[in-house]
Protein backbone atom coordinates (compact mmCIF):
# COMPACT_ATOMS: atom_id res chain seq x y z
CA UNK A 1 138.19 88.48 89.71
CA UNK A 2 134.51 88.58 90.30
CA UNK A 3 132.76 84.84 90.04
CA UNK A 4 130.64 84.78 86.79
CA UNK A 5 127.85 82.59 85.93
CA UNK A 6 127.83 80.06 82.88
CA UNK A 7 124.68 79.46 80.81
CA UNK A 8 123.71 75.40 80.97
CA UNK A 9 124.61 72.68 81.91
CA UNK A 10 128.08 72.51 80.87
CA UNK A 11 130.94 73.85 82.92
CA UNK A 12 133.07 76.82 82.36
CA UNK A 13 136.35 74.99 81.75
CA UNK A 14 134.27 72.22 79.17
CA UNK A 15 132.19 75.26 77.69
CA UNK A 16 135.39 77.46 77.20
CA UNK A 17 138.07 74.68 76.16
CA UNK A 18 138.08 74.26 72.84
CA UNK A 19 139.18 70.73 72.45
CA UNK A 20 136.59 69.73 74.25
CA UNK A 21 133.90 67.92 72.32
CA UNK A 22 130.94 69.67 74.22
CA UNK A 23 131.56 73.48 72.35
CA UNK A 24 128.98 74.95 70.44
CA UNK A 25 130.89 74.07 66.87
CA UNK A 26 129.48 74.90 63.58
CA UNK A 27 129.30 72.03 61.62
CA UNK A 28 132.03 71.71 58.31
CA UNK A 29 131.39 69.79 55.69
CA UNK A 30 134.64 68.87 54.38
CA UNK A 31 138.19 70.29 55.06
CA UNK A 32 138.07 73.39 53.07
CA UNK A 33 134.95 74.31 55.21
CA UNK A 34 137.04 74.00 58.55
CA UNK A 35 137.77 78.25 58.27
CA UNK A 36 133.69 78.94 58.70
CA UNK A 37 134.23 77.07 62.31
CA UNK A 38 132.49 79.39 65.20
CA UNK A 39 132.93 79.33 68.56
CA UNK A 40 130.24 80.83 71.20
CA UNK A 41 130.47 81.40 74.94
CA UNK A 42 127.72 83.32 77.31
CA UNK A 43 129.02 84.60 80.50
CA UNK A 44 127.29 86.37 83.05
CA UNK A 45 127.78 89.07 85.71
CA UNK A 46 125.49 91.15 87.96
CA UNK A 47 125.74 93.41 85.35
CA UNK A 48 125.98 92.22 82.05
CA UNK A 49 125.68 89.37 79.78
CA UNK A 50 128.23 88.93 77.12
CA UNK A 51 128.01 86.40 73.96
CA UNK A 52 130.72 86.00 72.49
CA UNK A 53 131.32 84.34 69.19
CA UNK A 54 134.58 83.82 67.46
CA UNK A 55 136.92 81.96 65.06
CA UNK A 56 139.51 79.49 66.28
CA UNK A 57 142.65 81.07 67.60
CA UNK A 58 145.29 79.58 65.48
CA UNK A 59 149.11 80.52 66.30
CA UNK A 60 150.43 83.30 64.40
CA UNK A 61 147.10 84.04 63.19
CA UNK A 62 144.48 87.03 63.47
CA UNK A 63 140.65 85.73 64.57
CA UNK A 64 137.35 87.45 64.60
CA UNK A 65 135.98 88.19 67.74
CA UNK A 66 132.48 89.27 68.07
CA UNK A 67 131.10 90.67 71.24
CA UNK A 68 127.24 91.51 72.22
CA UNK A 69 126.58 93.25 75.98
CA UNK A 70 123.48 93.05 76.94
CA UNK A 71 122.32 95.16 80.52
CA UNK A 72 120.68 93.62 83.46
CA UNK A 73 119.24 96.07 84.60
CA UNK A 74 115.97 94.91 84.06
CA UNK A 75 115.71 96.76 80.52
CA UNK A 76 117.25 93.84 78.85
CA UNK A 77 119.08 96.24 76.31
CA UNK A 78 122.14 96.40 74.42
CA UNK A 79 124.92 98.45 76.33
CA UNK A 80 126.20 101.41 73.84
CA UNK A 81 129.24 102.99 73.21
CA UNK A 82 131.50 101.21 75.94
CA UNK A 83 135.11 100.60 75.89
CA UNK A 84 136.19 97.17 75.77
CA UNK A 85 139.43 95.53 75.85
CA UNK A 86 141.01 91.82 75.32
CA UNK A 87 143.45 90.67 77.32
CA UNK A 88 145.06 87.34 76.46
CA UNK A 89 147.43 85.79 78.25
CA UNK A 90 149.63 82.47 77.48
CA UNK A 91 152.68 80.83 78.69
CA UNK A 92 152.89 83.69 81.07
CA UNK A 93 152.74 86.03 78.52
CA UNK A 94 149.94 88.53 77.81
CA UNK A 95 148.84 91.02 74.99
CA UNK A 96 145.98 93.15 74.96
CA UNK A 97 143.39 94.14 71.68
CA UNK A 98 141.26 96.93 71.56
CA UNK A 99 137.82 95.96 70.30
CA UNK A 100 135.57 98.71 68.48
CA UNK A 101 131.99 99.33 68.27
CA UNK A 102 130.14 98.13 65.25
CA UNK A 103 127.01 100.51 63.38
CA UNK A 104 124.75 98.28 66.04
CA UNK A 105 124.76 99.41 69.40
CA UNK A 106 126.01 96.75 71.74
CA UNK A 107 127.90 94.64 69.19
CA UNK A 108 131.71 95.36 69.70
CA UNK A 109 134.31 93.61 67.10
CA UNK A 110 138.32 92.85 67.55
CA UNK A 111 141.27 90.87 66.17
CA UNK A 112 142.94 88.79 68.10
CA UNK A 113 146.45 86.83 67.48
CA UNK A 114 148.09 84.62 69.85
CA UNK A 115 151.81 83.80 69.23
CA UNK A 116 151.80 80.41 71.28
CA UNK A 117 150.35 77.41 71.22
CA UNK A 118 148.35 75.56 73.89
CA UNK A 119 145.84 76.71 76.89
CA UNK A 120 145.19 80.48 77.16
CA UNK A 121 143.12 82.54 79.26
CA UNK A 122 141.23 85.62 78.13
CA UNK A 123 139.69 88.41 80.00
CA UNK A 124 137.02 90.73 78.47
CA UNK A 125 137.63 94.37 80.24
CA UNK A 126 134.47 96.46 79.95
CA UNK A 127 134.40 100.05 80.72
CA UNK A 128 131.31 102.75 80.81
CA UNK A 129 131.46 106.06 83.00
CA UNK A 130 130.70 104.58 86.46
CA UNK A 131 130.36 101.23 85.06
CA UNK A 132 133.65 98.68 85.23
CA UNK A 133 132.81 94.69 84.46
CA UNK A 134 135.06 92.09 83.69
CA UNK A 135 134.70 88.68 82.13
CA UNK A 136 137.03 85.76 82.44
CA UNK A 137 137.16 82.43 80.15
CA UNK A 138 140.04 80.15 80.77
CA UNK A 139 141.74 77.32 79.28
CA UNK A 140 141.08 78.50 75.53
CA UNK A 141 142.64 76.48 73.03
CA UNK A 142 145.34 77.87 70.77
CA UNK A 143 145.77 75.44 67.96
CA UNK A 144 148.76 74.70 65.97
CA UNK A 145 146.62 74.47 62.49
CA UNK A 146 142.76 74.31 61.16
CA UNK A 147 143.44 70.27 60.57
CA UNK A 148 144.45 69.89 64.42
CA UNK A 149 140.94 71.36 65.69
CA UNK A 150 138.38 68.35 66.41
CA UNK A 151 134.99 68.90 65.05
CA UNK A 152 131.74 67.49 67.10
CA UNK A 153 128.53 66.85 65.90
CA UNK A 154 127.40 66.91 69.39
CA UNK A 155 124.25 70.23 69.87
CA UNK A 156 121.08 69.70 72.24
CA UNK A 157 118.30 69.35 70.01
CA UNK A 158 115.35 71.60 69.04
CA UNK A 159 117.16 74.67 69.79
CA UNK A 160 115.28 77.51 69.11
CA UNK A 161 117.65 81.05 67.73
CA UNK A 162 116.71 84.34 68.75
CA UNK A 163 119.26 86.89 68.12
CA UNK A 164 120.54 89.65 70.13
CA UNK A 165 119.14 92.02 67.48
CA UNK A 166 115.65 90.97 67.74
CA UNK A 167 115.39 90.67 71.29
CA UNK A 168 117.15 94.43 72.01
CA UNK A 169 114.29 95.73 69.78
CA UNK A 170 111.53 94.56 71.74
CA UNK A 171 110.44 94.11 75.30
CA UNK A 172 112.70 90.88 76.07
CA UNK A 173 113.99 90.26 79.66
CA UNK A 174 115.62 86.77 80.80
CA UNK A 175 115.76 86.07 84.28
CA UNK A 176 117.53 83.58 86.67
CA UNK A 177 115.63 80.88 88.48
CA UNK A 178 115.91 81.11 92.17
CA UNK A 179 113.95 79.53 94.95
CA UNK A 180 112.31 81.99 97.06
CA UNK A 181 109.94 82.16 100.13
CA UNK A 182 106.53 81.86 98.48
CA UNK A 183 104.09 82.45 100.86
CA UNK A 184 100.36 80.49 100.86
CA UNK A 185 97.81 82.16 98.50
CA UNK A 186 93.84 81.91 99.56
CA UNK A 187 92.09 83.60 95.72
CA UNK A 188 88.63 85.92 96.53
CA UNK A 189 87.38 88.72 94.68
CA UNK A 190 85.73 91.90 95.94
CA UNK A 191 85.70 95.60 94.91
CA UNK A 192 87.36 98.48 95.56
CA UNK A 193 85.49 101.33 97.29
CA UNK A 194 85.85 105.03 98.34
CA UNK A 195 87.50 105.27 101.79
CA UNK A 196 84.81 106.86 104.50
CA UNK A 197 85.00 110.76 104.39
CA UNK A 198 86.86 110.18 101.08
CA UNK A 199 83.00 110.98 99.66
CA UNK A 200 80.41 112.88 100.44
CA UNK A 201 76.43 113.03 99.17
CA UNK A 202 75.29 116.37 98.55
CA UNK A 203 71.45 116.33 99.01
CA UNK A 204 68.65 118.95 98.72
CA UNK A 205 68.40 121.78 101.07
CA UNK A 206 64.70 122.75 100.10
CA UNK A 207 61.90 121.73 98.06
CA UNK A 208 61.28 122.69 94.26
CA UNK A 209 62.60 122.51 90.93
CA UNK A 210 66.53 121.48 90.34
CA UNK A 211 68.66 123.30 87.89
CA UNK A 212 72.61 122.69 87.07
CA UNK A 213 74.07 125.66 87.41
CA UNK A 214 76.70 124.55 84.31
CA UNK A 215 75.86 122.44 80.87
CA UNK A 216 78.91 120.67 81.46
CA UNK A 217 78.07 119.39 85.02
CA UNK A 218 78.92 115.93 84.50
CA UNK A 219 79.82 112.89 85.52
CA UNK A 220 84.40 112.72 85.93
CA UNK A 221 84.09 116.23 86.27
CA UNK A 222 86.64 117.98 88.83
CA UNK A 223 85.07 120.04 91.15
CA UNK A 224 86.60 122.61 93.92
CA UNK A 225 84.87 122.69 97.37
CA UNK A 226 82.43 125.87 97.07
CA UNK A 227 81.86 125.81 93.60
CA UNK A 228 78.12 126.28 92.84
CA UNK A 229 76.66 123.10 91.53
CA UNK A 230 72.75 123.28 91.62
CA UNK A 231 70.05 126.03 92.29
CA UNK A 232 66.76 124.67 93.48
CA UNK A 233 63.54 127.31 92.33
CA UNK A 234 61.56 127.47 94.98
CA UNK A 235 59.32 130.64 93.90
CA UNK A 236 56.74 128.99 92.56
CA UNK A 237 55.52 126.65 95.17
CA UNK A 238 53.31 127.80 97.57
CA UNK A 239 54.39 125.76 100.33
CA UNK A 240 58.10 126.12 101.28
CA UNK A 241 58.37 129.03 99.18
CA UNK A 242 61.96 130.48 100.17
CA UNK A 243 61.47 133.84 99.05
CA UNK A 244 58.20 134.11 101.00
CA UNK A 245 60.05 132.32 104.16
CA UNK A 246 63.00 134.94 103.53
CA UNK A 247 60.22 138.12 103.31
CA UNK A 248 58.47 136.90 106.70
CA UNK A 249 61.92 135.73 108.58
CA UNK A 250 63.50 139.59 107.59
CA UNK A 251 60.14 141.26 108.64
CA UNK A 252 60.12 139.32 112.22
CA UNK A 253 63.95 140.39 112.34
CA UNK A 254 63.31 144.14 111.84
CA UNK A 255 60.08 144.05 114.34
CA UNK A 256 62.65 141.88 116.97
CA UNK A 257 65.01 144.94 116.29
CA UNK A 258 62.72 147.16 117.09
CA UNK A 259 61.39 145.79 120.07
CA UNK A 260 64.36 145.31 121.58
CA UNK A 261 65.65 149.18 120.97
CA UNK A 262 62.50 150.51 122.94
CA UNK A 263 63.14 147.30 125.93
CA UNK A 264 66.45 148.94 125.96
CA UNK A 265 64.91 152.33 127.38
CA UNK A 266 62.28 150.63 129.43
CA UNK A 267 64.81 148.48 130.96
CA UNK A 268 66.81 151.44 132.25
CA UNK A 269 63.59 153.43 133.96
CA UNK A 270 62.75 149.77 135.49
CA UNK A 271 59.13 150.02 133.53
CA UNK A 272 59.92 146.20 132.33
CA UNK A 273 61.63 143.62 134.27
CA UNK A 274 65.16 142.03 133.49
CA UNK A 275 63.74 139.07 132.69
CA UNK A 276 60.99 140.42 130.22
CA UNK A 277 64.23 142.41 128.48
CA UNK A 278 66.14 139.31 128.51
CA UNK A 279 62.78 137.46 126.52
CA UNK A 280 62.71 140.35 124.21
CA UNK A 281 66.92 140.14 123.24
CA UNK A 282 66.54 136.53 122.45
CA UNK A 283 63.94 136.85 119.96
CA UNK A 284 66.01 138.97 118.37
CA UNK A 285 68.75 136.98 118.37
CA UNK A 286 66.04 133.57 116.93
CA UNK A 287 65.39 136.20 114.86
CA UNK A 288 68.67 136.83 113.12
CA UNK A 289 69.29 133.45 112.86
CA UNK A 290 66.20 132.45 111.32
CA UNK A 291 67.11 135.44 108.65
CA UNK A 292 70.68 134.46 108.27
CA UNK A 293 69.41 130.83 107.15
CA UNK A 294 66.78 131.66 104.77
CA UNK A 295 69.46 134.39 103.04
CA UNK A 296 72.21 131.87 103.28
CA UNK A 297 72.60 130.51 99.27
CA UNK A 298 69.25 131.77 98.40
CA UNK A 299 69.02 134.42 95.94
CA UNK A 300 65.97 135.68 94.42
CA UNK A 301 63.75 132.59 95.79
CA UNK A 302 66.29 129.84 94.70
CA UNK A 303 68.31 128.10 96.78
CA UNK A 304 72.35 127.66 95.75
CA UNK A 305 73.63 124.19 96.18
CA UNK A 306 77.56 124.16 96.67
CA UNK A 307 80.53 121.14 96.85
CA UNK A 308 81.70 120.66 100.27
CA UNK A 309 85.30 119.39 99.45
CA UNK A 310 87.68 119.11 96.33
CA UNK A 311 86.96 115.64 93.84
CA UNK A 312 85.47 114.94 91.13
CA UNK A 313 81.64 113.79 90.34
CA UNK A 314 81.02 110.04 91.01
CA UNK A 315 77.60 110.26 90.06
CA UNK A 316 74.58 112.32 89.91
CA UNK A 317 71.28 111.24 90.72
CA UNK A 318 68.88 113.63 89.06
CA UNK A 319 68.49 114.96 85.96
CA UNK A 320 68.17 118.70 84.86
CA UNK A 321 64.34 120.35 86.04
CA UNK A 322 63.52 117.59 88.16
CA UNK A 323 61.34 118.14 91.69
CA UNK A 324 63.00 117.30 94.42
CA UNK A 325 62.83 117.03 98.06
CA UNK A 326 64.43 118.55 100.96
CA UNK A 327 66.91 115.92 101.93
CA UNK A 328 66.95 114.11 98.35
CA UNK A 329 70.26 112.96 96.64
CA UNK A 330 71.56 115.17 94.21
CA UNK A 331 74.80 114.29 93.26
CA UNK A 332 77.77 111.99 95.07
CA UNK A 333 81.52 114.00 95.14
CA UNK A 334 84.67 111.93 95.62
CA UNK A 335 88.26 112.97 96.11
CA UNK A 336 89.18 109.26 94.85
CA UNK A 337 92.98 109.83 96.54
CA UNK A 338 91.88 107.12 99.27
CA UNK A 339 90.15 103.85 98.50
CA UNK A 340 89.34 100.44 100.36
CA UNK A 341 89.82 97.21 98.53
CA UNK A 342 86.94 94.88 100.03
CA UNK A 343 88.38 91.22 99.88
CA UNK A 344 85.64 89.03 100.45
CA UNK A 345 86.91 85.74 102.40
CA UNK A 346 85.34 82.63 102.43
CA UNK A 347 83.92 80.89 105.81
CA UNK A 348 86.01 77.73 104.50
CA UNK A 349 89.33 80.24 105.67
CA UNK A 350 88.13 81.83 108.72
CA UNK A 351 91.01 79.70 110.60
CA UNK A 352 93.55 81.42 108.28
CA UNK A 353 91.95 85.42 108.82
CA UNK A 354 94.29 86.85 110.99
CA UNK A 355 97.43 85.37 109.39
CA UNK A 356 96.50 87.18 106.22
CA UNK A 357 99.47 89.96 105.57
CA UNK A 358 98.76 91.37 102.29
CA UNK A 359 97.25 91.11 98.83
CA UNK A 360 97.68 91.31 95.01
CA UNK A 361 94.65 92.28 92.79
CA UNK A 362 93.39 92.52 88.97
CA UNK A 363 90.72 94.63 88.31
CA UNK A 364 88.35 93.03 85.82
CA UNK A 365 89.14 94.07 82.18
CA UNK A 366 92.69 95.16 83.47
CA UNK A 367 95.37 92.85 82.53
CA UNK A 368 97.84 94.33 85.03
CA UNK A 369 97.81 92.75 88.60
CA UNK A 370 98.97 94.53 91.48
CA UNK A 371 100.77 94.14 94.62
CA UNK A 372 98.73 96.21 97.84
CA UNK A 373 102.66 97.50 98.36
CA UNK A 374 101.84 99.69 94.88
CA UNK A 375 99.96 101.63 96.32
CA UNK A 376 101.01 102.37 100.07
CA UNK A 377 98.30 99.96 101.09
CA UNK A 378 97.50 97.99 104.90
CA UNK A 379 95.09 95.96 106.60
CA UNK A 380 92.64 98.12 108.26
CA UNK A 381 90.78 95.98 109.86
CA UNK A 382 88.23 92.88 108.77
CA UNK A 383 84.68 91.65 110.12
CA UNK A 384 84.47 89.20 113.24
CA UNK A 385 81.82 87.39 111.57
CA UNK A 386 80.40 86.33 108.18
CA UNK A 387 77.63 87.97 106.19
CA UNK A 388 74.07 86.00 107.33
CA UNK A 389 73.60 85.41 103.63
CA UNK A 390 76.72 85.17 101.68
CA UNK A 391 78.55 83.63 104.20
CA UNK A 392 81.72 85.57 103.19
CA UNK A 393 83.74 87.72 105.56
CA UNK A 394 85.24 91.11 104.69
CA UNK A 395 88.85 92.21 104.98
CA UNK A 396 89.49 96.07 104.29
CA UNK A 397 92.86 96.94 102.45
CA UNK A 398 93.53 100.64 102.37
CA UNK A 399 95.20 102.08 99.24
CA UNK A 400 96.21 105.11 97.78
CA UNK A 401 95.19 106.09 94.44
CA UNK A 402 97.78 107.43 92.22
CA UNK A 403 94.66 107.63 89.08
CA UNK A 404 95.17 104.18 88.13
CA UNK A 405 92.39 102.77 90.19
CA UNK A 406 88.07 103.81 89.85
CA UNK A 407 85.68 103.07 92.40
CA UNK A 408 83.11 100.78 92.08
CA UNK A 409 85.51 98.33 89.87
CA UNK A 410 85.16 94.33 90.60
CA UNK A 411 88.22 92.68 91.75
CA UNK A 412 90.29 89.43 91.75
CA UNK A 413 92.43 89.46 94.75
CA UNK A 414 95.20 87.27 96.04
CA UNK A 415 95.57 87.36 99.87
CA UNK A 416 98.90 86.74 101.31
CA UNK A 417 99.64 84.42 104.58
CA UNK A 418 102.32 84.61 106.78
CA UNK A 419 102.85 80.85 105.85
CA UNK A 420 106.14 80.26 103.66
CA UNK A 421 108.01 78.26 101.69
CA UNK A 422 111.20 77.83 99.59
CA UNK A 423 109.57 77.05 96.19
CA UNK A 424 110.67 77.78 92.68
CA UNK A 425 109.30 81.03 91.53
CA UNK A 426 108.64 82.53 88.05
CA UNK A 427 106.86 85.85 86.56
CA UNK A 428 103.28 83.89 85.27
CA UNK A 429 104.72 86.78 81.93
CA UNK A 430 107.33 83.13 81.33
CA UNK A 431 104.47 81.33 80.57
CA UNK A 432 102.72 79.94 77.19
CA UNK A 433 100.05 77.87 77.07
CA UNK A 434 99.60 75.24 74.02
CA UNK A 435 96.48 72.60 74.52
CA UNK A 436 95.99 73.07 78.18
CA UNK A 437 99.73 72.57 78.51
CA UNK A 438 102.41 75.35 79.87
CA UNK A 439 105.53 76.24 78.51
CA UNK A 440 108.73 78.37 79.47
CA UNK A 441 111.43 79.22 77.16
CA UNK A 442 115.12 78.59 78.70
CA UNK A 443 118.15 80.44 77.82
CA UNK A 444 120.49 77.28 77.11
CA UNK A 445 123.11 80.28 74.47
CA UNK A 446 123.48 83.59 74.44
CA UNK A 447 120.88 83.25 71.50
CA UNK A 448 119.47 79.99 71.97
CA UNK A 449 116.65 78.87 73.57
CA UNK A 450 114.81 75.59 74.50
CA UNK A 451 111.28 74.80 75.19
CA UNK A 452 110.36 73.16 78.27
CA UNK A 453 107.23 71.80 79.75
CA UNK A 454 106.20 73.11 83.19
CA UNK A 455 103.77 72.17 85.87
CA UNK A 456 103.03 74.38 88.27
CA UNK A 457 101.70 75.21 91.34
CA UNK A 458 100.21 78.10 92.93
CA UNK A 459 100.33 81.74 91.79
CA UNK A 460 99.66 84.94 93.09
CA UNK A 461 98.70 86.76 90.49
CA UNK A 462 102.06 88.14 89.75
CA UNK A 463 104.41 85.29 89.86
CA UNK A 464 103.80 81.26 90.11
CA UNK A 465 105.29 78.26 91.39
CA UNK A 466 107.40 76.24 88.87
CA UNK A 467 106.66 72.11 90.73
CA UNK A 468 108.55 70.46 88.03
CA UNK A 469 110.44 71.25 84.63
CA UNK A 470 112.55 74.04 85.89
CA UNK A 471 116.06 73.77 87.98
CA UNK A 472 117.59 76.85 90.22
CA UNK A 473 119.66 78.25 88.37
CA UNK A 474 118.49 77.68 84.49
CA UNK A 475 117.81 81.24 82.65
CA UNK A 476 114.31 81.79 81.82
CA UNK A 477 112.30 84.40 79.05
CA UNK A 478 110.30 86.37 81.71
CA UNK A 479 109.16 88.66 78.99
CA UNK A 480 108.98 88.32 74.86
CA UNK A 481 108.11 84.34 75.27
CA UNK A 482 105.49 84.53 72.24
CA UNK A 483 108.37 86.26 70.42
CA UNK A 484 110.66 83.50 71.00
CA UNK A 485 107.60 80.91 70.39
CA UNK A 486 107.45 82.06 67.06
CA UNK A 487 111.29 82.08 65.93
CA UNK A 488 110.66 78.43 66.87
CA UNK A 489 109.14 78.17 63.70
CA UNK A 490 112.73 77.98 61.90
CA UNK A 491 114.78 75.08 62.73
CA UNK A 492 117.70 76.25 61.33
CA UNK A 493 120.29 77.41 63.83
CA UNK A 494 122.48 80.04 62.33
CA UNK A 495 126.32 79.49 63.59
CA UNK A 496 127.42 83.30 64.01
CA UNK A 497 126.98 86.38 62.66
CA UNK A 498 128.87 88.67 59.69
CA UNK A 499 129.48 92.34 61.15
């Protein structure tokens, strides 16, 4: 039988044994109110929680058992259409009851009937296509008669109740408290930026009047590499007039041509030396090549501006019928698939620059952080010395963008050292903050919760070091807090359900 964890404080034997005066027992107000007693027990395995809550098992006698199974998957919801099975054994003796679903998923029903009296053991089979679990409680109590069960008054106070219901409904998740390596965090900002050759500037190839070649030649728009972006009009200029240029380079072309067709015959009757044939060929070769680049992307005296890779626009710097320049920025193209996350270091950690191993980051306005590891990213490299001015040096993160990232954003980052230690960790999602103060929300019940002051330490953007009000081991609200902050509002505690 696989080890299972108990919620609290209390052990398994004093949580499960039901003359013990530490049980979770509703309260009865006289003897004819001693049927309405409830019993509750959370157990855990890697798997699942179970809560179970049932009436005292009185020889001879049929009581309620009802059973919630929540997944730990990380999902935090209620586990459907299972088959589950009681065995209870006694004296040696066993005898097994089927327990049935109920019209809400995860919430499984039986009745159970012992037919001795004193300590029992029950196991809670669990069964799900791949999935087999098991729960154990021992040393139940099988009572003679209602009179012979002892009531306590004893419950921790300012228990908060947050049913199974509510919690499978929403985005809930309760997490175990373990100490982990935490390494030391040194907090920066920067910016991410496009990688080098991840963007290119296309600039102006002659000078004249820009036109965009589409209305819809924007800014975010995708782009192939030799799609036509711009045409620069050239015609009416007088000076660096491409048509003109293109009329005189294909005129000196055809008279090169020509010359070197009659060298040709002149060459063979040794009228003209080799080496005045070999001056003639290469003008005709400058020749071509001087037509070739005036009839490259020009037609009709305007020059055809194209992209040189696949991306998108970043940004354009001109607007439509501007003059521009040979060699003037038009427009910037970025693939955006590689990116560099500047982290901008303080002089104060030089010392601690090459023991820097990684790095979470929060874009401003973005209430996600991420981990570096997100997004295939590594240290490239980082400066050897600090800017004259800011006195900050650069490290250089490479990530890959899977859409979720834009260049040019501002950054908070979280560098990573190599140095560890074993501290208590939580998800900073645990927290709430009241007057400066923080606040987790501890599982103490399968739906009870307590409120506990925290102080804490250092973060890294994701999770945060718990320094005092939280013990390895407790059960924490990683996610749904504020939902659990407001059922605090009730104080009443309800003592089972009615399925």
């Amino acid at each position: 039988m696989k080890n299972l964890i108990v919620l609290g404080f209390i052990s398994l034997i004093i949580l499960i044994s039901c003359q013990n005066s530490n049980h979770d027992i509703s309260e009865a107000d006289s003897e004819n109110e001693q049927s309405e007693l409830s019993f509750k027990h959370t157990l855990f395995s890697d798997k699942l929680e179970m809560y179970l809550e049932h009436k005292p098992l009185i020889v001879n006698e049929y009581a309620s058992f009802v059973i919630h199974f929540t997944q730990l998957d990380g999902t935090y919801k209620p586990l459907k259409d299972a088959k589950v099975s009681i065995k209870l054994t006694i004296n040696g003796n066993s005898q097994i009851f089927p327990a049935t679903k109920t019209d809400v998923a995860g919430i499984y029903t039986a009745k159970v009937k012992s037919y001795g009296i004193g300590k029992a053991s029950i196991i809670f089979i669990v069964e799900k296509d791949t999935l087999k679990d098991s729960f154990l409680i021992e040393n139940i109590q099988i009572y003679k008669d209602l009179k012979s069960i002892k009531i306590s008054e004893d419950e921790t106070p300012n228990q908060i109740s947050y049913l199974k219901e509510q919690a499978w409904k929403t985005d809930f998740k309760v997490e175990l408290v373990q100490k982990i390596l935490f390494t030391s965090i040194i907090k920066t900002s920067g910016q991410i930026l496009s990688a080098p050759g991840d963007e290119i500037i296309i600039t102006a190839t002659a000078s004249g009047q820009v036109r965009f070649v589409k209305n819809n030649l924007l800014q975010g728009i995708s782009v192939a590499k030799g799609a036509r972006l711009f045409e620069i009009e050239t015609s009416d200029l007088t000076d660096g007039n491409l048509e003109t240029k293109y009329n005189e380079a294909k005129a000196n072309n055809e008279k090169a041509k020509a010359d070197l067709q009659r060298a040709d015959l002149l060459v063979k009757d040794k009228i003209i030396s080799d080496k005045d044939y070999l001056v003639t060929k290469n003008a005709y070769k400058q020749s071509e090549i001087n037509l070739k680049t005036y009839s490259k992307n020009t037609r009709n005296g305007k020059k055809n501006i194209y992209s040189q890779l696949d991306g998108f626009i970043k940004k354009i710097y001109i607007h439509n019928g501007d003059y521009v320049s040979t060699g003037q920025q038009l427009a910037s193209i970025s693939k955006n698939k590689t990116l560099i996350l500047q982290a901008d270091l303080s002089s104060q950690f030089y010392s601690k620059l090459n023991k820097v191993i990684g790095a979470n980051f929060k874009t401003i306005g973005n209430d996600n952080t991420y981990d570096i590891k997100d997004f295939n990213g590594k240290i490239v490299s980082y400066a050897k010395s600090s800017d004259a001015l800011t006195f900050y040096t650069p490290i250089y993160f490479e990530l890959t963008n899977n859409g979720e990232l834009v260049t040019g954003s501002f950054a908070e980052i979280f560098l990573k050292t190599k140095e560890e230690t074993q501290q208590v960790v939580i998800p900073m999602t645990a927290l709430t903050e009241e007057s400066g103060k923080f606040f987790v929300y501890v599982q103490i019940g399968g739906e009870s919760f307590l409120k506990k002051e925290v102080e804490l330490g250092d973060n890294d953007g994701i999770n945060i070091v718990v320094l005092q009000g939280l013990s390895e081991g407790e059960r924490v609200v990683t996610r749904g807090a504020i939902q659990v902050k407001m059922a605090a509002a009730s104080t009443a505690i309800p003592h089972g359900h009615e399925h």
